[in-house]
Protein backbone atom coordinates (compact mmCIF):
# COMPACT_ATOMS: atom_id res chain seq x y z
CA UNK A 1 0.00 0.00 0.00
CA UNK A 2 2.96 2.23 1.07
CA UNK A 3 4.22 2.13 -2.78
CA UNK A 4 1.06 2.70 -4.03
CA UNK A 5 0.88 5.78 -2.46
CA UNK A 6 4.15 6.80 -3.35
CA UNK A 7 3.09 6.21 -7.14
CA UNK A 8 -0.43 8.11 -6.86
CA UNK A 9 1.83 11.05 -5.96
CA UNK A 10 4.45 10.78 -8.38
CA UNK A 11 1.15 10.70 -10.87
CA UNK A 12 0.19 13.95 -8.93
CA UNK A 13 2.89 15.85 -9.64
CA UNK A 14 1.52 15.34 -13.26
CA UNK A 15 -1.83 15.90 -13.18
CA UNK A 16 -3.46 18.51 -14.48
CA UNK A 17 -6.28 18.50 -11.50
CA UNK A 18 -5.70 20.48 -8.98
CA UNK A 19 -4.17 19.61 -4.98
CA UNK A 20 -8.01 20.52 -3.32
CA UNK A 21 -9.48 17.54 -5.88
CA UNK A 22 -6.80 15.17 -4.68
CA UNK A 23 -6.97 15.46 -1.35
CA UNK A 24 -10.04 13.44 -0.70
CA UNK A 25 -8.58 10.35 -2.15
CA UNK A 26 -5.31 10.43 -0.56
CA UNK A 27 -6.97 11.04 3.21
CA UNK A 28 -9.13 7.81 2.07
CA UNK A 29 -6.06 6.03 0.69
CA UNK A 30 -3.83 7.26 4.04
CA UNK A 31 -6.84 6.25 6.42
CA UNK A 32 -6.78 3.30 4.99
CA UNK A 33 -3.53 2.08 5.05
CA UNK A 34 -3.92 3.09 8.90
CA UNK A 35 -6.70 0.97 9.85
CA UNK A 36 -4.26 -2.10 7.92
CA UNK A 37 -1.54 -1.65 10.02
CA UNK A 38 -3.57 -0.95 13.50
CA UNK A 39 -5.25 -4.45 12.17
CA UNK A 40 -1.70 -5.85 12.13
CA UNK A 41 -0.71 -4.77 15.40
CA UNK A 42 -3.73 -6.01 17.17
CA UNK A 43 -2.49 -9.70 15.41
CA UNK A 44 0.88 -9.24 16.72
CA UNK A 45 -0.14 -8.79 19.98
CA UNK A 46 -2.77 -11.35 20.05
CA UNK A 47 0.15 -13.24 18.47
CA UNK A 48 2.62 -12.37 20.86
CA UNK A 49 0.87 -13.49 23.69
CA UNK A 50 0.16 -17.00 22.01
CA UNK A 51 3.95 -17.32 21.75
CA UNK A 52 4.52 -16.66 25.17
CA UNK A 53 1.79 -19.22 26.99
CA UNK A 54 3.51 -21.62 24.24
CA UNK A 55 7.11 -20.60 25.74
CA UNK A 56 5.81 -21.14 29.30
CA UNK A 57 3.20 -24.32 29.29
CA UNK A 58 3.20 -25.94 26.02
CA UNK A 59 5.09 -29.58 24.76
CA UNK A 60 8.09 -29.16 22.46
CA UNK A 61 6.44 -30.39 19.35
CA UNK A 62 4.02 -27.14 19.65
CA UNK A 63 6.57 -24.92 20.49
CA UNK A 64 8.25 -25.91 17.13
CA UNK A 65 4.88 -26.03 15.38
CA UNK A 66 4.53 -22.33 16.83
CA UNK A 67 8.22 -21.15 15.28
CA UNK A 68 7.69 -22.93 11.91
CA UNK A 69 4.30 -21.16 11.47
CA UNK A 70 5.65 -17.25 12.45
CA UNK A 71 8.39 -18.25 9.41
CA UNK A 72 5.51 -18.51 6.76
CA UNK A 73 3.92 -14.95 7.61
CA UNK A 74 3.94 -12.56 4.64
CA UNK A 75 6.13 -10.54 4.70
CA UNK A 76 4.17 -7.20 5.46
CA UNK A 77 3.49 -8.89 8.46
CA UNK A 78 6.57 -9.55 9.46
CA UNK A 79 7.23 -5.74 9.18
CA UNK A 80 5.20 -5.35 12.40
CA UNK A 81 6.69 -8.63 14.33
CA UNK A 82 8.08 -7.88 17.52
CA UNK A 83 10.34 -11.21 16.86
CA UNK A 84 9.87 -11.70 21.12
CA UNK A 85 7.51 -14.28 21.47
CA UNK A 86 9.35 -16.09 18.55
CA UNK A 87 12.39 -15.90 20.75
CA UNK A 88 11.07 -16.65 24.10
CA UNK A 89 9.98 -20.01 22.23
CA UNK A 90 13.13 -21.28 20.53
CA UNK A 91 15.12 -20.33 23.64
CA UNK A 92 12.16 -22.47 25.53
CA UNK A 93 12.96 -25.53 22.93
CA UNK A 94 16.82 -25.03 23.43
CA UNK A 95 18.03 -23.39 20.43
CA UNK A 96 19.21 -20.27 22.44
CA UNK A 97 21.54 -18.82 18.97
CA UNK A 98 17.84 -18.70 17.23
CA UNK A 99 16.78 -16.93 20.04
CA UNK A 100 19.84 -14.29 19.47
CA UNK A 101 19.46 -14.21 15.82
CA UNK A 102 15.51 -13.26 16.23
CA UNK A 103 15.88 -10.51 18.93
CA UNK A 104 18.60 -9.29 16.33
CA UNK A 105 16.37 -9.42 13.64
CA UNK A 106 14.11 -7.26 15.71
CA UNK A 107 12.92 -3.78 13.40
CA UNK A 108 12.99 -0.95 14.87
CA UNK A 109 10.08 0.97 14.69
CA UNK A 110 8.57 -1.93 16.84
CA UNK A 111 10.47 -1.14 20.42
CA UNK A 112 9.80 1.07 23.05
CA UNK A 113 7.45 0.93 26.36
CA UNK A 114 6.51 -2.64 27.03
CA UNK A 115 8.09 -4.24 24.47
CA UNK A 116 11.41 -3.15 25.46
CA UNK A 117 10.55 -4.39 28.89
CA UNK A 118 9.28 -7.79 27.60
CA UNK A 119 12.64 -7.62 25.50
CA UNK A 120 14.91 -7.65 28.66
CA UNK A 121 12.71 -10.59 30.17
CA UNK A 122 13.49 -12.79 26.73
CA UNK A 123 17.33 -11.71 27.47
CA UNK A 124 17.32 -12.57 31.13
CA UNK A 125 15.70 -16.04 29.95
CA UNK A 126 18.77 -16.30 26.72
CA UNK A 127 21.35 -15.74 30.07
CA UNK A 128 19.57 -18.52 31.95
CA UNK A 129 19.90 -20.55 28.89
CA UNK A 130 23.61 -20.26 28.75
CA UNK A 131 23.70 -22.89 31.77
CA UNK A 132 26.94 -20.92 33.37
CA UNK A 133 26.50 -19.26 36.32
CA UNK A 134 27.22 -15.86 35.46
CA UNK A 135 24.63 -15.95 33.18
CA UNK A 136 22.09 -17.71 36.16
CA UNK A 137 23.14 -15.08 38.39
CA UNK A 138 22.60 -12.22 35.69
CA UNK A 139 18.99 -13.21 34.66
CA UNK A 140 18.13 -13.60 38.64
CA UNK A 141 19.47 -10.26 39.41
CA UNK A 142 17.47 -8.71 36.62
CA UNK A 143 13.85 -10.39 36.84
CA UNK A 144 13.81 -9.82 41.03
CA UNK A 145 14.50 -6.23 40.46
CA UNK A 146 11.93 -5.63 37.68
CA UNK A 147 8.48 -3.99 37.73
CA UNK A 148 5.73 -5.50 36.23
CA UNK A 149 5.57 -4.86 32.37
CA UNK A 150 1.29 -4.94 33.27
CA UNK A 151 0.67 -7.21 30.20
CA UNK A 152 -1.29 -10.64 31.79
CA UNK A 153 0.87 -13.00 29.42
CA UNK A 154 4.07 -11.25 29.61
CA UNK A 155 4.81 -11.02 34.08
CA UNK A 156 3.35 -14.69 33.70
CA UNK A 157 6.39 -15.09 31.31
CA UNK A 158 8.88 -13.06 33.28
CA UNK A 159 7.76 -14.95 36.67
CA UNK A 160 8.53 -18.29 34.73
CA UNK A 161 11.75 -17.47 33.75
CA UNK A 162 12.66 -16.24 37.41
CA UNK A 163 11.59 -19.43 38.39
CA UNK A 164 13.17 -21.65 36.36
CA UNK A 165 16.93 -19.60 36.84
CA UNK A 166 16.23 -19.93 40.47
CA UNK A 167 15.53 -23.76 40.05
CA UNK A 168 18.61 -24.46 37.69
CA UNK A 169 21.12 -22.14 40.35
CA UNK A 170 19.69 -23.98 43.36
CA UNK A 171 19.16 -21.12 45.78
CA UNK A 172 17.15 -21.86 48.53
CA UNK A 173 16.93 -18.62 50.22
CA UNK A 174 15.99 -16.53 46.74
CA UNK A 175 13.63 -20.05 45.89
CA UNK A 176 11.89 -18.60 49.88
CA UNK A 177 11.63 -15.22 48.79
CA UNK A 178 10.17 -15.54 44.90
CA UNK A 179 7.73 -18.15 46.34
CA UNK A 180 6.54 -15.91 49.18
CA UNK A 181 5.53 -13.46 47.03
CA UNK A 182 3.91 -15.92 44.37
CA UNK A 183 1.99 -18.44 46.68
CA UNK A 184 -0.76 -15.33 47.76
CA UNK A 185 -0.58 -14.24 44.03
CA UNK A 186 -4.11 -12.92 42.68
CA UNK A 187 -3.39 -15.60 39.39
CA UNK A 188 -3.12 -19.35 40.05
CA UNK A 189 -0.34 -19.40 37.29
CA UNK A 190 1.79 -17.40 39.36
CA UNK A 191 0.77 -19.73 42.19
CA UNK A 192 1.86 -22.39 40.21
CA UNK A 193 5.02 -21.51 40.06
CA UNK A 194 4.93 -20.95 43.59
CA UNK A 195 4.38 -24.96 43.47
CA UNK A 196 7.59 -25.47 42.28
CA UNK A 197 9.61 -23.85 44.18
CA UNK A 198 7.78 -25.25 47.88
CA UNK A 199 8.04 -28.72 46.37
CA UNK A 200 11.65 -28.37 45.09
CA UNK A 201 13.05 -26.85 47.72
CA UNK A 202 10.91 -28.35 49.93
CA UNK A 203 9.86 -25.40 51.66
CA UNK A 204 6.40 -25.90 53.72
CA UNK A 205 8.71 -27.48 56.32
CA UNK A 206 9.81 -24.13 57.38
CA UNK A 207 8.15 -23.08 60.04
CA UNK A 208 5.56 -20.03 60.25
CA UNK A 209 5.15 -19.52 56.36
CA UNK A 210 1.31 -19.01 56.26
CA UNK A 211 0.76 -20.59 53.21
CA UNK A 212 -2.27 -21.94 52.29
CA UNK A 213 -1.97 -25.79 51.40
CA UNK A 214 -0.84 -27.33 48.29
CA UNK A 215 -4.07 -28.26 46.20
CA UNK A 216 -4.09 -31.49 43.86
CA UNK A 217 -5.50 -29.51 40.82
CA UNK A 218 -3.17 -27.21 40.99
CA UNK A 219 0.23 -29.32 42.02
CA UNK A 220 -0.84 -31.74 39.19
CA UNK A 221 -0.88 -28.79 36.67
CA UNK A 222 2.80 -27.68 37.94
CA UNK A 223 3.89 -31.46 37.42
CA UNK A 224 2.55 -31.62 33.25
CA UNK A 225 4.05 -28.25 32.84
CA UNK A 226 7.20 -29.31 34.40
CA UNK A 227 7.08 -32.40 32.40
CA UNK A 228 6.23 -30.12 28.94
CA UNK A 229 9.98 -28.58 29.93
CA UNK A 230 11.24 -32.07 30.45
CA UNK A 231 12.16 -31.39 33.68
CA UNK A 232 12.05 -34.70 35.41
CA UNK A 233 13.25 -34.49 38.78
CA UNK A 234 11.00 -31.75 39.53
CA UNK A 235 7.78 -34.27 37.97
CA UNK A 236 9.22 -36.21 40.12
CA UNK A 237 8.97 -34.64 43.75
CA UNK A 238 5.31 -33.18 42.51
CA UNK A 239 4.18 -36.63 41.85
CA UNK A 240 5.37 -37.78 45.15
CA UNK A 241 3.50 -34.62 46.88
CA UNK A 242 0.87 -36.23 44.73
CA UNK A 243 0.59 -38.69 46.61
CA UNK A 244 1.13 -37.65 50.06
CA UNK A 245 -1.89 -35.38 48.92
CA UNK A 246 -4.06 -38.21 48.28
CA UNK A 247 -2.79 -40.50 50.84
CA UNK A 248 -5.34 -38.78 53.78
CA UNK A 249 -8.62 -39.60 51.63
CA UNK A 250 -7.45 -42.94 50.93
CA UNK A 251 -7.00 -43.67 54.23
CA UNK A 252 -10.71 -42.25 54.90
């Protein structure tokens, strides 16, 4: 549409008719190409936050389904890609140098505000990724001292990648203070991460915490979304906790 334009005014330049007789037409033909890419934002973002529950909670064949499928957009669309949610899931699959390579290929009339926010969350998860601990310490340090970006999808996705570095350095005392905050959390996601961390660190044995109890709906959900990041130990001690859940009512 953009080269359209640019040819209806080379034409203009032409024409005998006069400026006041074109300007109707190119206030439609500017309007228009407004409303297309408003349309294509609202996609990305709608987009974006599909990428980012498949990051967090889906199995590794839909994560790859998910990447595939952003490589066959047209590529107007891809104009207005933010490239982060694309990113979050290859680094969530492993491939943390396709991770780089799509914040690089990141335009740049599409940062700013929350996206550069949710950028530095995607980083912070690329450092955890690296497996050293520099880079475990570095993506800890920057998620506990964040504010919430105030998208739903994307402090689900930062909280998940705080909880996952914490996991992976084996902390204890920052695996106490990250679930403190998330086991009152407003959204049960958040509370299921909370899961984790009691579980792995075993934490309700310290005394005084005032956590509610562990539910079974909701530890079983934190064991097949620790089992969608193949993380088997953790499946593990949730499936025991599982059990020792059940084990009461059984007994009644």
């Amino acid at each position: 549409m953009t080269i359209g334009l640019a040819g209806a005014a080379l034409s203009a330049t032409h024409s005998s008719r006069t400026l006041g007789t074109l300007a109707l037409p190119i206030v439609v033909a500017c309007a228009a190409e407004a409303l297309l890419v408003l349309a294509l934002l609202r996609a990305e973002e709608s987009r974006l936050a599909r990428e980012l529950r498949t990051a967090r909670t889906a199995t590794a064949v839909l994560r790859g389904m998910m990447a595939r499928r952003r490589h066959r957009q047209p590529f107007f669309a891809r104009m207005f890609a933010t490239g982060l949610g694309t990113a979050a899931t290859l680094v969530a699959d492993g491939d943390r140098s396709g991770a780089l390579d799509a914040l690089a290929a990141v335009v740049p009339w599409m940062r700013g505000g929350r996206l550069d926010a949710l950028r530095a969350v995607v980083e912070a998860d690329v450092d955890r990724a690296s497996g050293t601990p520099a880079g475990l310490d570095r993506s800890i340090r920057r998620l506990r001292s964040r504010d919430r970006i105030g998208n739903l999808e994307a402090d689900r996705y930062a909280m998940h990648v705080l909880v996952k570095a914490t996991l992976e350095q084996g902390d204890a005392d920052v695996g106490f203070e990250v679930a403190t905050r998330l086991a009152v959390a407003e959204d049960d996601e958040e509370r299921m991460y909370a899961t984790w961390l009691r579980v792995w660190f075993e934490l309700d044995s310290e005394p005084e915490t005032g956590w509610p109890p562990l539910a079974e709906g909701q530890t079983r959900r934190a064991a097949l979304v620790a089992r969608a990041h193949g993380a088997e130990k953790l499946v593990g001690k949730l499936e025991a906790r599982l059990l020792a859940i059940a084990r009461p009512e059984r007994q009644e």
